[in-house]
PDB file of N, CA and C in Angstrom:
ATOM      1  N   UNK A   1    -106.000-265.799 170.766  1.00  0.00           N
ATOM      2  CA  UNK A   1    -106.328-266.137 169.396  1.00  0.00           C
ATOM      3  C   UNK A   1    -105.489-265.269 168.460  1.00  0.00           C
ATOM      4  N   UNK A   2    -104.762-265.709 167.438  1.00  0.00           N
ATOM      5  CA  UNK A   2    -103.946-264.961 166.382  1.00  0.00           C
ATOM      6  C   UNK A   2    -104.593-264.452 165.275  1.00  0.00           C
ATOM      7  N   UNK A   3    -104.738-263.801 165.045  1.00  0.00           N
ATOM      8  CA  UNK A   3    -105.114-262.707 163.890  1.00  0.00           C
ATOM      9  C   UNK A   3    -105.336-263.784 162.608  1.00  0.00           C
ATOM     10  N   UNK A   4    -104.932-264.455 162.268  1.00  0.00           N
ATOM     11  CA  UNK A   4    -104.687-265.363 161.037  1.00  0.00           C
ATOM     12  C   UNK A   4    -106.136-266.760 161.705  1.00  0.00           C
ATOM     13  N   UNK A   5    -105.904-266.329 162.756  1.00  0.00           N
ATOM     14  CA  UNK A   5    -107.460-267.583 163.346  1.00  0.00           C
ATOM     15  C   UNK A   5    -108.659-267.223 162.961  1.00  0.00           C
ATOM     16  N   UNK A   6    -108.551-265.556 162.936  1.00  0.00           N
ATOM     17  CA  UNK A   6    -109.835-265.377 162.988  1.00  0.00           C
ATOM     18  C   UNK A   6    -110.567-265.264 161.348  1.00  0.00           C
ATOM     19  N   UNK A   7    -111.914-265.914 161.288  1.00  0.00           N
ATOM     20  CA  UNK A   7    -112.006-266.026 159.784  1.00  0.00           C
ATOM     21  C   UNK A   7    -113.414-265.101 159.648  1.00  0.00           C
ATOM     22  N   UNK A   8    -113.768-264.595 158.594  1.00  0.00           N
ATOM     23  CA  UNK A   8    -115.013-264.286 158.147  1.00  0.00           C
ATOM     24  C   UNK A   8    -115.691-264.978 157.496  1.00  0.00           C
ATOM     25  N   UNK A   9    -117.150-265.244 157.897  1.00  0.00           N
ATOM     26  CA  UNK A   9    -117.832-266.500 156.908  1.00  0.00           C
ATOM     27  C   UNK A   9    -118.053-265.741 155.780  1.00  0.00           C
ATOM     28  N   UNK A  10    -118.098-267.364 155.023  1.00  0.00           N
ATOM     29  CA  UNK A  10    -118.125-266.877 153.543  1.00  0.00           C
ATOM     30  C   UNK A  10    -119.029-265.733 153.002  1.00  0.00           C
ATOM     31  N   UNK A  11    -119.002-265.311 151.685  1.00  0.00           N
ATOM     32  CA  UNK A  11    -120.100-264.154 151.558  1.00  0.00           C
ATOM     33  C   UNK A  11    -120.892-265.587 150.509  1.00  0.00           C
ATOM     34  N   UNK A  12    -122.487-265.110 151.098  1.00  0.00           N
ATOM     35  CA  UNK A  12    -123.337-265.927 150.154  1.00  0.00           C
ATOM     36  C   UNK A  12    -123.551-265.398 148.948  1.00  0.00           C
ATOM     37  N   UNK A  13    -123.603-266.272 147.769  1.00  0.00           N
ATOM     38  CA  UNK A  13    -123.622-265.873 146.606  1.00  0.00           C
ATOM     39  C   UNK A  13    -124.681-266.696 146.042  1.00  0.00           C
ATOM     40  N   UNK A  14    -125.394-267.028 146.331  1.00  0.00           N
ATOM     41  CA  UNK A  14    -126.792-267.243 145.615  1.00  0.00           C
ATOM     42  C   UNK A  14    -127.945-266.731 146.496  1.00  0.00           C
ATOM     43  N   UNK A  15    -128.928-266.157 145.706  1.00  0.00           N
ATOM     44  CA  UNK A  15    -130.453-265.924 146.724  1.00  0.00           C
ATOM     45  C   UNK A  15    -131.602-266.433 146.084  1.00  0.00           C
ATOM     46  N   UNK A  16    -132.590-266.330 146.801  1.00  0.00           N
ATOM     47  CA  UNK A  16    -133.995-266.849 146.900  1.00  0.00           C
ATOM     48  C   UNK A  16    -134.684-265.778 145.956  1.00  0.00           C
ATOM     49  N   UNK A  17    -134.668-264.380 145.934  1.00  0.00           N
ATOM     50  CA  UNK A  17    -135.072-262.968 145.759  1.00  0.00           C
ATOM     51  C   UNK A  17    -134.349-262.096 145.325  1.00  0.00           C
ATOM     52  N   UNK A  18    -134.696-261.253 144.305  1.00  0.00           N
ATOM     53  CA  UNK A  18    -133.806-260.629 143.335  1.00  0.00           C
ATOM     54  C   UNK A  18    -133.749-258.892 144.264  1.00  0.00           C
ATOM     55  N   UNK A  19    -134.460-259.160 145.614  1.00  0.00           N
ATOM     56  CA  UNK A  19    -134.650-258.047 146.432  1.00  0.00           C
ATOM     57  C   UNK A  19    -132.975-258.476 147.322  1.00  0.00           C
ATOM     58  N   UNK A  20    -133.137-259.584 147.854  1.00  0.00           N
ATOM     59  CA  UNK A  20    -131.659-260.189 148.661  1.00  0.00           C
ATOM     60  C   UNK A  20    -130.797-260.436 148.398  1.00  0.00           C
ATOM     61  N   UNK A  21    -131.059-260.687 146.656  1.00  0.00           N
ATOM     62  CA  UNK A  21    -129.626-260.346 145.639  1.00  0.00           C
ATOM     63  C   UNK A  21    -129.277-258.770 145.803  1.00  0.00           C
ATOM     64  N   UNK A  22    -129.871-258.000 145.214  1.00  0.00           N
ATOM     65  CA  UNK A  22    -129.545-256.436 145.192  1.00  0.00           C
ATOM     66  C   UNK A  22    -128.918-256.069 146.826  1.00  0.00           C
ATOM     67  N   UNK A  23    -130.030-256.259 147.521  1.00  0.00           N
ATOM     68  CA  UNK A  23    -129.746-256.200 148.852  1.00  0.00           C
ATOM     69  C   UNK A  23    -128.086-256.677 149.540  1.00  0.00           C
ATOM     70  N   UNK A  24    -127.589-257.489 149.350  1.00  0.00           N
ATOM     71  CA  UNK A  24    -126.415-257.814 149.368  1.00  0.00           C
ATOM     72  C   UNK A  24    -125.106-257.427 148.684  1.00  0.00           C
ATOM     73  N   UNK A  25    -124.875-256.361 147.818  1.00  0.00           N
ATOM     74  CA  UNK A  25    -124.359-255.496 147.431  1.00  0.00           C
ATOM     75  C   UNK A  25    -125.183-253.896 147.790  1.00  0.00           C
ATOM     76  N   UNK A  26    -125.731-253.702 148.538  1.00  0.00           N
ATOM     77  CA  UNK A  26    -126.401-252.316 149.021  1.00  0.00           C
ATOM     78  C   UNK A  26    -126.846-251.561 147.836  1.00  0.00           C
ATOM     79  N   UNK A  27    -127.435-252.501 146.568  1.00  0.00           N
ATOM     80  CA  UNK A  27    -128.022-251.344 145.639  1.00  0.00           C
ATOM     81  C   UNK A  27    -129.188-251.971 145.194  1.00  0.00           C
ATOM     82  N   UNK A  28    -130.253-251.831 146.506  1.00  0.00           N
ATOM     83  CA  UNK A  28    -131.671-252.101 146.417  1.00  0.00           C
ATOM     84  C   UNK A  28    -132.076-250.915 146.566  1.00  0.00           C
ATOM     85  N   UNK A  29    -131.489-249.601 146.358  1.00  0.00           N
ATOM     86  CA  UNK A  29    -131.975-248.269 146.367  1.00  0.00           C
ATOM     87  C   UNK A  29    -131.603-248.166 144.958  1.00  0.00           C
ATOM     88  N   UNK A  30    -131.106-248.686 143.807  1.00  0.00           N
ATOM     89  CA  UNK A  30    -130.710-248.229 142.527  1.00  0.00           C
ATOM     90  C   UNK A  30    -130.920-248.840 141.653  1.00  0.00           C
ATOM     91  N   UNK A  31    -131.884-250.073 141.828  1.00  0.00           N
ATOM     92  CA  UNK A  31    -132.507-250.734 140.641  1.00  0.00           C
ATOM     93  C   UNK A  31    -133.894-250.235 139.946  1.00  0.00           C
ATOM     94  N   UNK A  32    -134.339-250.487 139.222  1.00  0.00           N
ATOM     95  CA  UNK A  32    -135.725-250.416 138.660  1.00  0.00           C
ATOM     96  C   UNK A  32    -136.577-251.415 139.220  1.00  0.00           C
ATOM     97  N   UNK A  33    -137.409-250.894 139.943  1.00  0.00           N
ATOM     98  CA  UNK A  33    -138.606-251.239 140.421  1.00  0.00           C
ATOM     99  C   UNK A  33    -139.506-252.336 139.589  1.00  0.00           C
ATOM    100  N   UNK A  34    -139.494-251.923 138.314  1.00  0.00           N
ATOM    101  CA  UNK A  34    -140.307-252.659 136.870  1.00  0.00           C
ATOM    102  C   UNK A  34    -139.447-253.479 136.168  1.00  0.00           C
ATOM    103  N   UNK A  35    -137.878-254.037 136.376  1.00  0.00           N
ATOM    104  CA  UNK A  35    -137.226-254.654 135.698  1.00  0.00           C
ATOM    105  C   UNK A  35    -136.579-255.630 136.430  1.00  0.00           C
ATOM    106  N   UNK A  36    -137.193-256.963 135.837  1.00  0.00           N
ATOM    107  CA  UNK A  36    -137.240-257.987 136.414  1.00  0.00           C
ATOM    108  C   UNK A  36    -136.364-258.838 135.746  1.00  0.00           C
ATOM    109  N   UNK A  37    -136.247-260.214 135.872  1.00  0.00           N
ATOM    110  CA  UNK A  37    -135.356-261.055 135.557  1.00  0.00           C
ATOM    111  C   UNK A  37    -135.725-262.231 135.201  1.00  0.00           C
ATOM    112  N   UNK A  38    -135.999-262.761 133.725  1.00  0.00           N
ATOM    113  CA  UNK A  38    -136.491-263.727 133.958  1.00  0.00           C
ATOM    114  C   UNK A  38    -135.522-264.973 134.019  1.00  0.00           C
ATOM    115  N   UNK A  39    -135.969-266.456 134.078  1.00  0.00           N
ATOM    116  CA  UNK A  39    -135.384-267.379 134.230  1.00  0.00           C
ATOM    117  C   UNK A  39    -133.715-267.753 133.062  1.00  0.00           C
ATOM    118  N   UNK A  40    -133.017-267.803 133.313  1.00  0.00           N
ATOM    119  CA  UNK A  40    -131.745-268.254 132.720  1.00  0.00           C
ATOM    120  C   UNK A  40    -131.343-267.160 132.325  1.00  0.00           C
ATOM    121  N   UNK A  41    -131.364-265.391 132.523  1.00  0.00           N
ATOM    122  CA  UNK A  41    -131.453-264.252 132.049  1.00  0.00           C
ATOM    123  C   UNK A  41    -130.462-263.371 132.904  1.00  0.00           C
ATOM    124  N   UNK A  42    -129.684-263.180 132.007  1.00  0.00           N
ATOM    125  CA  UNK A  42    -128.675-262.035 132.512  1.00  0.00           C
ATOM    126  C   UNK A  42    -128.968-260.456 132.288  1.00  0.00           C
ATOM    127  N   UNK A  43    -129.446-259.513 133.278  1.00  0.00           N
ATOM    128  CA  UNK A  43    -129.318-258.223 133.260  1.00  0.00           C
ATOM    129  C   UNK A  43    -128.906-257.367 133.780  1.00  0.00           C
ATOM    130  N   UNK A  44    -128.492-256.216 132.628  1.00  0.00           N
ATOM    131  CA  UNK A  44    -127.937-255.281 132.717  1.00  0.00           C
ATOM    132  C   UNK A  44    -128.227-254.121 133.479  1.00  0.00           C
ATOM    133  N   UNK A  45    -127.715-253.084 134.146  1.00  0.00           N
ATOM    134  CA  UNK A  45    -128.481-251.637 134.432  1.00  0.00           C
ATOM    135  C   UNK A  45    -127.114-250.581 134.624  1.00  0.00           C
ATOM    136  N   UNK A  46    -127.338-249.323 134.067  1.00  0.00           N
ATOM    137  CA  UNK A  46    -126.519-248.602 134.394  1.00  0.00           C
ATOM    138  C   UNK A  46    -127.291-247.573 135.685  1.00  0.00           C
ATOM    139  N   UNK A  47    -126.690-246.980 136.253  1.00  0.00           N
ATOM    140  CA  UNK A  47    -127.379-246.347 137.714  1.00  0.00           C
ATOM    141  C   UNK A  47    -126.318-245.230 137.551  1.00  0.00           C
ATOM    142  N   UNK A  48    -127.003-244.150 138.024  1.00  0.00           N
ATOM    143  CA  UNK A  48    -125.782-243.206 138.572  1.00  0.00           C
ATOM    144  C   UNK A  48    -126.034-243.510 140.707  1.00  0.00           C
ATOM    145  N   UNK A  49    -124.518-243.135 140.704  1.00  0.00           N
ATOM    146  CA  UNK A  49    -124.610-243.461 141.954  1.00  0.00           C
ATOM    147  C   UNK A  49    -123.624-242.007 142.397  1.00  0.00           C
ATOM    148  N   UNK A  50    -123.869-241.314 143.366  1.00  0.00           N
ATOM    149  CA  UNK A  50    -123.021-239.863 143.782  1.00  0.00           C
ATOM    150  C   UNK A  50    -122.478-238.705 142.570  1.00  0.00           C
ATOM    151  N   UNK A  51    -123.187-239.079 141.225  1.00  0.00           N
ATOM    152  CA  UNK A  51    -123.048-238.419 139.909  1.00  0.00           C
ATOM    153  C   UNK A  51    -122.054-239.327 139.060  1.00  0.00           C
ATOM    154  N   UNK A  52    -121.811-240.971 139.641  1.00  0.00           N
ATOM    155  CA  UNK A  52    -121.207-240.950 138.513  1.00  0.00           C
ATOM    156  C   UNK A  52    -121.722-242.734 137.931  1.00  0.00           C
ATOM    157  N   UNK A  53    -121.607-243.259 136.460  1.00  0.00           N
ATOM    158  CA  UNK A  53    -122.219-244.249 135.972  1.00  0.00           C
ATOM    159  C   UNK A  53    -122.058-245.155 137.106  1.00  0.00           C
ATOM    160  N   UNK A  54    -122.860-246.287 137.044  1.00  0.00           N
ATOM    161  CA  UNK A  54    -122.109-247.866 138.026  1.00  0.00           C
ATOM    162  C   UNK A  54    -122.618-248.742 137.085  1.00  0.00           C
ATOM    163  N   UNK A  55    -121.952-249.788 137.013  1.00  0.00           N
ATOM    164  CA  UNK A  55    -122.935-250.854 136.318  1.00  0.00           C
ATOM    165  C   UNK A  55    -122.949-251.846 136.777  1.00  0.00           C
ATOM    166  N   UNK A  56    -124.443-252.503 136.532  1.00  0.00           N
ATOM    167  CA  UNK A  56    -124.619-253.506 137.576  1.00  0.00           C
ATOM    168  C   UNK A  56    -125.397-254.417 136.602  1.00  0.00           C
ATOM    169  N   UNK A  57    -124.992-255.854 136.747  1.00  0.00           N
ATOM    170  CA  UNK A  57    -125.222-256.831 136.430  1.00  0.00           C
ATOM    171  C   UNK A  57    -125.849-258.202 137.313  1.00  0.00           C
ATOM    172  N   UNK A  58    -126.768-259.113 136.849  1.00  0.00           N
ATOM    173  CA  UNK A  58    -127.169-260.036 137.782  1.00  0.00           C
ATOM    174  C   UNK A  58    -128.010-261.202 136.466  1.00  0.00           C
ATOM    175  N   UNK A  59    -127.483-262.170 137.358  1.00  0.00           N
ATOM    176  CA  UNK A  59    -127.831-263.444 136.525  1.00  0.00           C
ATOM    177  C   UNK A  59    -129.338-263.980 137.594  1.00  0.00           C
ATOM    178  N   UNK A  60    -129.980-264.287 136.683  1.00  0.00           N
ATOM    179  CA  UNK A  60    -130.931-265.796 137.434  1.00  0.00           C
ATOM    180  C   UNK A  60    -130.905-267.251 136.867  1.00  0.00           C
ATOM    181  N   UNK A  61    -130.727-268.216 137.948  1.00  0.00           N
ATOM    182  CA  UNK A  61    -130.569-269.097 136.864  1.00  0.00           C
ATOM    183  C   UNK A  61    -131.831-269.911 136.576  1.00  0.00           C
ATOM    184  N   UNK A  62    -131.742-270.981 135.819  1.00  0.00           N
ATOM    185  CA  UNK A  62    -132.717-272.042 135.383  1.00  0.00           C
ATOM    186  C   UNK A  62    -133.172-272.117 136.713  1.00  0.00           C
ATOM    187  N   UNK A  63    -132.916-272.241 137.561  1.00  0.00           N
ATOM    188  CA  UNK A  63    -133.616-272.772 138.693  1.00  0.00           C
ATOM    189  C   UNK A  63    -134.579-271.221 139.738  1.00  0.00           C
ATOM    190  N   UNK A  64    -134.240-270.141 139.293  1.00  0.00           N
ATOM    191  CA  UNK A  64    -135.008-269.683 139.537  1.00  0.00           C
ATOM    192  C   UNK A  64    -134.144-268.510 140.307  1.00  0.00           C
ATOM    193  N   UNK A  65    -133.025-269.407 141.289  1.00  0.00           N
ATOM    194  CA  UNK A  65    -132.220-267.855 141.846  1.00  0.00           C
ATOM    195  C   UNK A  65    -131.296-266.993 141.578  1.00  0.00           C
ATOM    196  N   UNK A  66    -131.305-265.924 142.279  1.00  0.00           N
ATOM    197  CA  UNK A  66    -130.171-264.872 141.221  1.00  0.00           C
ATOM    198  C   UNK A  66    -128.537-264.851 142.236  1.00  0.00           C
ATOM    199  N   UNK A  67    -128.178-264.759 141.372  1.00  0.00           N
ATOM    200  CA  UNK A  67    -126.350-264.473 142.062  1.00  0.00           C
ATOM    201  C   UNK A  67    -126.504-263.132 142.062  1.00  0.00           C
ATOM    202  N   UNK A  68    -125.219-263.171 142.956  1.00  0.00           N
ATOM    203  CA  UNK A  68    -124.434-261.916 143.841  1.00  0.00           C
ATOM    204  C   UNK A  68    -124.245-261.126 142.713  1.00  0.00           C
ATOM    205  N   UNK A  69    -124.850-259.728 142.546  1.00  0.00           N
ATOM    206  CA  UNK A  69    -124.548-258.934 141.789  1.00  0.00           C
ATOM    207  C   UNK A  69    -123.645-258.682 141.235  1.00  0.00           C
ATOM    208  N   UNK A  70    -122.662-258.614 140.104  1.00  0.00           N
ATOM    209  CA  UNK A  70    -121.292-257.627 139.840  1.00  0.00           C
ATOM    210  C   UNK A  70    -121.815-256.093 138.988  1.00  0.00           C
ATOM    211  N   UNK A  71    -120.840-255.279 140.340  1.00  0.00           N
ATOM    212  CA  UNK A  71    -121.156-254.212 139.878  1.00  0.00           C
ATOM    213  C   UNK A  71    -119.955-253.597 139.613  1.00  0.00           C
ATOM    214  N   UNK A  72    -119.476-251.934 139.322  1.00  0.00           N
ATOM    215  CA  UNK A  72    -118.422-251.833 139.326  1.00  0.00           C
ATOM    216  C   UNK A  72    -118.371-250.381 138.885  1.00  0.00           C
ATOM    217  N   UNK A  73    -117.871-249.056 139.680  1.00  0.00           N
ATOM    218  CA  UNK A  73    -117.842-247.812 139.214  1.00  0.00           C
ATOM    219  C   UNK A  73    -117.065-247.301 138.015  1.00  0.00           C
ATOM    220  N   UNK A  74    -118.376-247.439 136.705  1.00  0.00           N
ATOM    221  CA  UNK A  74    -117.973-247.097 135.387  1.00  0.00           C
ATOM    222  C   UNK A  74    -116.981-245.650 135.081  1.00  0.00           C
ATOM    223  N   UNK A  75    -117.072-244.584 135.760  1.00  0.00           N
ATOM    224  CA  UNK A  75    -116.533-243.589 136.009  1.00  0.00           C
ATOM    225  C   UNK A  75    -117.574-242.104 135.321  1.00  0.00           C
ATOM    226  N   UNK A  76    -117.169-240.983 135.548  1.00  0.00           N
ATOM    227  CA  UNK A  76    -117.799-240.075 134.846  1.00  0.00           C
ATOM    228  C   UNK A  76    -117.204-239.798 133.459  1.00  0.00           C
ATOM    229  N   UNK A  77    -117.850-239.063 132.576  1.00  0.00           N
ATOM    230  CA  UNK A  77    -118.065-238.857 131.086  1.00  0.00           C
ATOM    231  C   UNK A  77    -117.858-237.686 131.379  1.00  0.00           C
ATOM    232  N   UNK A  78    -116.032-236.686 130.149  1.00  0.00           N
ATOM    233  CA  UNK A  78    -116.031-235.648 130.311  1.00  0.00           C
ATOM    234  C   UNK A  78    -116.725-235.239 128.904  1.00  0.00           C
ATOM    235  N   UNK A  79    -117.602-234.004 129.219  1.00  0.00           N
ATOM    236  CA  UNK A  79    -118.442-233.625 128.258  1.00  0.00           C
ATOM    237  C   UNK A  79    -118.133-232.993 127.422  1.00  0.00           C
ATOM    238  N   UNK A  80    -116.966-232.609 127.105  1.00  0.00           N
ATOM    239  CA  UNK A  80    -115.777-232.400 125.571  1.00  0.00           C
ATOM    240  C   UNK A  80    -115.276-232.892 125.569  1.00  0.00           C
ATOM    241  N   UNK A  81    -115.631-234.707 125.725  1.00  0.00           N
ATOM    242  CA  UNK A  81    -114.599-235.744 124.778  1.00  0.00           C
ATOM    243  C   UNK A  81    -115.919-236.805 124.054  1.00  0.00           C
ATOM    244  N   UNK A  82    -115.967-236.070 122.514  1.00  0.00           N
ATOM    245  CA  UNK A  82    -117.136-237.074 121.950  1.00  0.00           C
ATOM    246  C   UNK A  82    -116.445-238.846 121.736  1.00  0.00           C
ATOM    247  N   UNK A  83    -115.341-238.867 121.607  1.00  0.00           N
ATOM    248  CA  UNK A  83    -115.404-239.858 121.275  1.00  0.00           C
ATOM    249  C   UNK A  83    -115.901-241.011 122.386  1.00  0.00           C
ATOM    250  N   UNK A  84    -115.598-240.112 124.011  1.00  0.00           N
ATOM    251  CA  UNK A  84    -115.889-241.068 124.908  1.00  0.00           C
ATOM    252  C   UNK A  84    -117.400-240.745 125.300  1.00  0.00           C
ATOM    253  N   UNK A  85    -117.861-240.095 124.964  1.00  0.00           N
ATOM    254  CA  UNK A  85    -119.447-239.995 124.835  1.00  0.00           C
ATOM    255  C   UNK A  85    -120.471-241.118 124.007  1.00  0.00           C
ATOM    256  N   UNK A  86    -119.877-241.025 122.765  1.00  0.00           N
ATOM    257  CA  UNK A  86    -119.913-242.134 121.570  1.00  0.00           C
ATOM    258  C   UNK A  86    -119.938-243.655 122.309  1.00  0.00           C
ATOM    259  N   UNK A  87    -118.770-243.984 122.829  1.00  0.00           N
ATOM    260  CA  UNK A  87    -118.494-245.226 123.291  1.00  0.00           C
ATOM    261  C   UNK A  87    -119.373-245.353 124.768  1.00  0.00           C
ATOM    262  N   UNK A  88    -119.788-244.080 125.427  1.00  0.00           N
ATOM    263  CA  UNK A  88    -120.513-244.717 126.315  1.00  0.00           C
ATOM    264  C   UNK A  88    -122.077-244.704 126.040  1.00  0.00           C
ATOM    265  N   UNK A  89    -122.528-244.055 125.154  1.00  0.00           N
ATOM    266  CA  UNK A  89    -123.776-244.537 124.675  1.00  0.00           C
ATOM    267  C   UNK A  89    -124.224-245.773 123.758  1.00  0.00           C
ATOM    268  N   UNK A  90    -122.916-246.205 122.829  1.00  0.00           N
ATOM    269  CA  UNK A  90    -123.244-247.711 122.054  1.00  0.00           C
ATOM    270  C   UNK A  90    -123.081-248.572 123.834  1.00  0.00           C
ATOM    271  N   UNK A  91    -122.314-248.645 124.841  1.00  0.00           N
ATOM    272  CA  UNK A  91    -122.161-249.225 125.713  1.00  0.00           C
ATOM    273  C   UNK A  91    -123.394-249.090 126.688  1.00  0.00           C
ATOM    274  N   UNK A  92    -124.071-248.158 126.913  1.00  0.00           N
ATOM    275  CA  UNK A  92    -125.874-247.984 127.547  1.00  0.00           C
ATOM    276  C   UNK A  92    -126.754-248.846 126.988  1.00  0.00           C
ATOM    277  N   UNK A  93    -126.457-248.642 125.291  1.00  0.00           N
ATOM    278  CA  UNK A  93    -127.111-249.208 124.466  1.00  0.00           C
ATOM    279  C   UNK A  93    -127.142-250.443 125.025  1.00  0.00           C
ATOM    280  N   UNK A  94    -126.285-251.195 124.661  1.00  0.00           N
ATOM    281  CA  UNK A  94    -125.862-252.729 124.732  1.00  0.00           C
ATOM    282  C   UNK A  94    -126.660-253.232 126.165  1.00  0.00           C
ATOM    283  N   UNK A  95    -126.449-252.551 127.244  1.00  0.00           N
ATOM    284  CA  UNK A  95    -126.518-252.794 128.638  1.00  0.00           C
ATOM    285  C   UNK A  95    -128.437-252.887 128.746  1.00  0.00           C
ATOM    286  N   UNK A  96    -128.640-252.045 128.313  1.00  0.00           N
ATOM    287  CA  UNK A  96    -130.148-252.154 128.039  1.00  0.00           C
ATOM    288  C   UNK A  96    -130.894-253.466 127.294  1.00  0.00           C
ATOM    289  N   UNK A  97    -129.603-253.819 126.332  1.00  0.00           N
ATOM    290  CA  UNK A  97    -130.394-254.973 125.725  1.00  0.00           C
ATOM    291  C   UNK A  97    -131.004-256.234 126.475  1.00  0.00           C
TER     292      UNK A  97
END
């Protein structure tokens, strides 16, 4: 068999459970327990993950299930640069909404 035969099945991108959504990107250890999702609702969360921001996003749709998380390592905040302090708190802000 040649290297180019061999395939990986697809990655699933819709779930039943906003536990098997998280679960499928490995950050069912970094969500909020109390923040849920309701129907047609996109949310936000920032997490620290090894000390530094991540942000993670997840849709549910009208029908009830949630897609494959996008997440993505926001980076760390050096703590004598206000302006990037500034921009990452209107950006928490927002993420919270």
């Amino acid at each position: 068999m040649r290297i180019d035969e061999i395939r990986k099945p697809p990655k699933e991108n819709w779930f039943e459970t906003l536990r098997s959504s998280l679960d499928s990107e490995g950050l069912l250890d970094y969500w909020p327990a109390d923040k849920n999702i309701s129907y047609g609702q996109t949310v936000n969360h920032i997490a620290e993950i090894d000390g530094r921001h991540h942000y993670i996003t997840i849709y549910r749709s009208d029908s009830g299930r949630y897609e494959r998380p996008v997440h993505y390592d926001s980076g760390s905040i050096a703590a004598n640069d206000k302006r990037e302090q500034q921009k990452y708190k209107q950006w928490a802000k927002d993420a919270r909404k």
